[in-house]
Protein backbone atom coordinates (compact mmCIF):
# COMPACT_ATOMS: atom_id res chain seq x y z
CA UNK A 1 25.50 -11.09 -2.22
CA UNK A 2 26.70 -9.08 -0.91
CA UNK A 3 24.66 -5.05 -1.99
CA UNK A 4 25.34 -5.79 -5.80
CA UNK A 5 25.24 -8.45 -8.33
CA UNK A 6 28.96 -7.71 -9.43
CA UNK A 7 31.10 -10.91 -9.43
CA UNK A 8 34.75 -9.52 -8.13
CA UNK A 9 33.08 -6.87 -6.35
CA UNK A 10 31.20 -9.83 -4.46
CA UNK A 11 33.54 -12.61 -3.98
CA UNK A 12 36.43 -10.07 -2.84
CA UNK A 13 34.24 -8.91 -0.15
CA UNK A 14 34.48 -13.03 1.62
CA UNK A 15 37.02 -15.64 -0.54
CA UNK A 16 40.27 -14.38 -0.52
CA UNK A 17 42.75 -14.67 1.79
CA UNK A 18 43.30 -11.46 3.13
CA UNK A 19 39.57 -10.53 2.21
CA UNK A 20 38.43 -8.14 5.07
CA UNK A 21 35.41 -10.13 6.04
CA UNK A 22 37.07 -13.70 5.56
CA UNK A 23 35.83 -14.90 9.10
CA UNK A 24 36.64 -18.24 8.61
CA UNK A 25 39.98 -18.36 6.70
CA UNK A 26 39.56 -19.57 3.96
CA UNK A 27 42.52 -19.71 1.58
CA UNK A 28 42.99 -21.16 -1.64
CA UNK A 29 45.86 -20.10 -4.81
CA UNK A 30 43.13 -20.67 -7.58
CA UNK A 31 40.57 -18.33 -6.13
CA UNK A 32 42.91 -15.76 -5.10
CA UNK A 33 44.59 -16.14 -8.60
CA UNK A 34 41.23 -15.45 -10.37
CA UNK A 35 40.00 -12.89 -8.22
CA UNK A 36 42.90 -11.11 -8.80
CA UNK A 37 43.48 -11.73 -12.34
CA UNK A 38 39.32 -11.01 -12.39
CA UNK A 39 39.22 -7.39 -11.23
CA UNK A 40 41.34 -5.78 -13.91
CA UNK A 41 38.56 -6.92 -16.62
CA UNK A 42 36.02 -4.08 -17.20
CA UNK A 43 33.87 -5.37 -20.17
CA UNK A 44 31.27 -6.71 -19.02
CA UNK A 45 31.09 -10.43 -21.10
CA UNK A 46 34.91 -10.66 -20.25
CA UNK A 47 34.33 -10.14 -16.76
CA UNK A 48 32.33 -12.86 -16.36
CA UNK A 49 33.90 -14.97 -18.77
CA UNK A 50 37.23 -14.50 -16.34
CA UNK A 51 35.61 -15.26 -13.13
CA UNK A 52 33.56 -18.36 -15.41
CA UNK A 53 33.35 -21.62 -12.18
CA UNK A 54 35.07 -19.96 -9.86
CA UNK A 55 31.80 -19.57 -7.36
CA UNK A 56 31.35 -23.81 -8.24
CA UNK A 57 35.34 -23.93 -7.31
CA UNK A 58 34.16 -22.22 -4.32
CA UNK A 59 30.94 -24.22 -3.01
CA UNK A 60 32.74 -27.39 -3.47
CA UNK A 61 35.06 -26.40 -1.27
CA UNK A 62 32.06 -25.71 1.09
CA UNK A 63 34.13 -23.74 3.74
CA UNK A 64 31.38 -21.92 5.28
CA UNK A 65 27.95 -23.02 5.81
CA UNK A 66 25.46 -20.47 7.69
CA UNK A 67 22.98 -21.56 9.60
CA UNK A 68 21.40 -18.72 11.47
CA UNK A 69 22.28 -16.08 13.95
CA UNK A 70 22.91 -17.32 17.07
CA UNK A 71 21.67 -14.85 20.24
CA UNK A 72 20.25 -12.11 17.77
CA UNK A 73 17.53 -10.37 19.36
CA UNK A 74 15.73 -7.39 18.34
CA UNK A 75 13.77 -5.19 21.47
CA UNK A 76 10.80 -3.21 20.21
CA UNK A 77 7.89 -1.35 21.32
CA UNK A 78 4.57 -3.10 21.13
CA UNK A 79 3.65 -0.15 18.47
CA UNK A 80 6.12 -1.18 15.89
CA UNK A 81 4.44 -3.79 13.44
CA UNK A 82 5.31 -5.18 10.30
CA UNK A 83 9.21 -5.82 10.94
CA UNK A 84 11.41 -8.06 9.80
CA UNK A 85 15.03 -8.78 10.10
CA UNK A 86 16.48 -11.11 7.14
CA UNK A 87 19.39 -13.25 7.17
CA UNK A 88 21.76 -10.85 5.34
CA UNK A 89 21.77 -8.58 8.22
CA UNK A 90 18.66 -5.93 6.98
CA UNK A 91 15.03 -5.26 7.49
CA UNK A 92 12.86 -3.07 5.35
CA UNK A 93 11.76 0.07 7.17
CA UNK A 94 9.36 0.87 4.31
CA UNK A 95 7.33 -2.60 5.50
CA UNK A 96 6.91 -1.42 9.15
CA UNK A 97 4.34 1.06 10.76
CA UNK A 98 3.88 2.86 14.02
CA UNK A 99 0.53 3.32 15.85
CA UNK A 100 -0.09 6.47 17.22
């Protein structure tokens, strides 16, 4: 989560403060500190070594727990088959068919 399995890349997207898609507000010092510290790091094992318990940090904080979409719908015609919408906001097109 989220498009890449890149630690900075992903955590930036949600956990700090200021992060774009921080719906819920989370703010803490320590993760903004290593997040920040974090994406300056560009070899690979030191990259993760800098950003080493920081998701733990994170889930014991458990700010955010998702539990489904509330409302979503999806309207399609009675030829579509095969789809399926997944939590992280996607469905594989290559999975569904049209009948003629």
């Amino acid at each position: 989560m989220p498009i890449q399995p890149e630690i900075n890349y992903a955590l930036k997207r949600v956990w700090p403060t200021n992060a774009l898609v921080n719906y819920h507000n989370f703010s803490d010092p320590k993760v903004d500190q290593v997040l920040q510290d974090g994406q300056g790091v560009v070899d690979p094992d030191g990259r993760i070594a800098a950003h080493a318990g920081i998701q733990e940090y994170i889930h014991d904080l458990a700010p955010l727990g998702r539990i489904g979409e509330q409302y979503f719908a999806v309207g399609l015609s009675r030829k579509v088959s095969n789809f399926r919408w997944y939590t992280t906001q996607y469905y594989h097109v290559a999975e569904m068919s049209i009948a003629d």
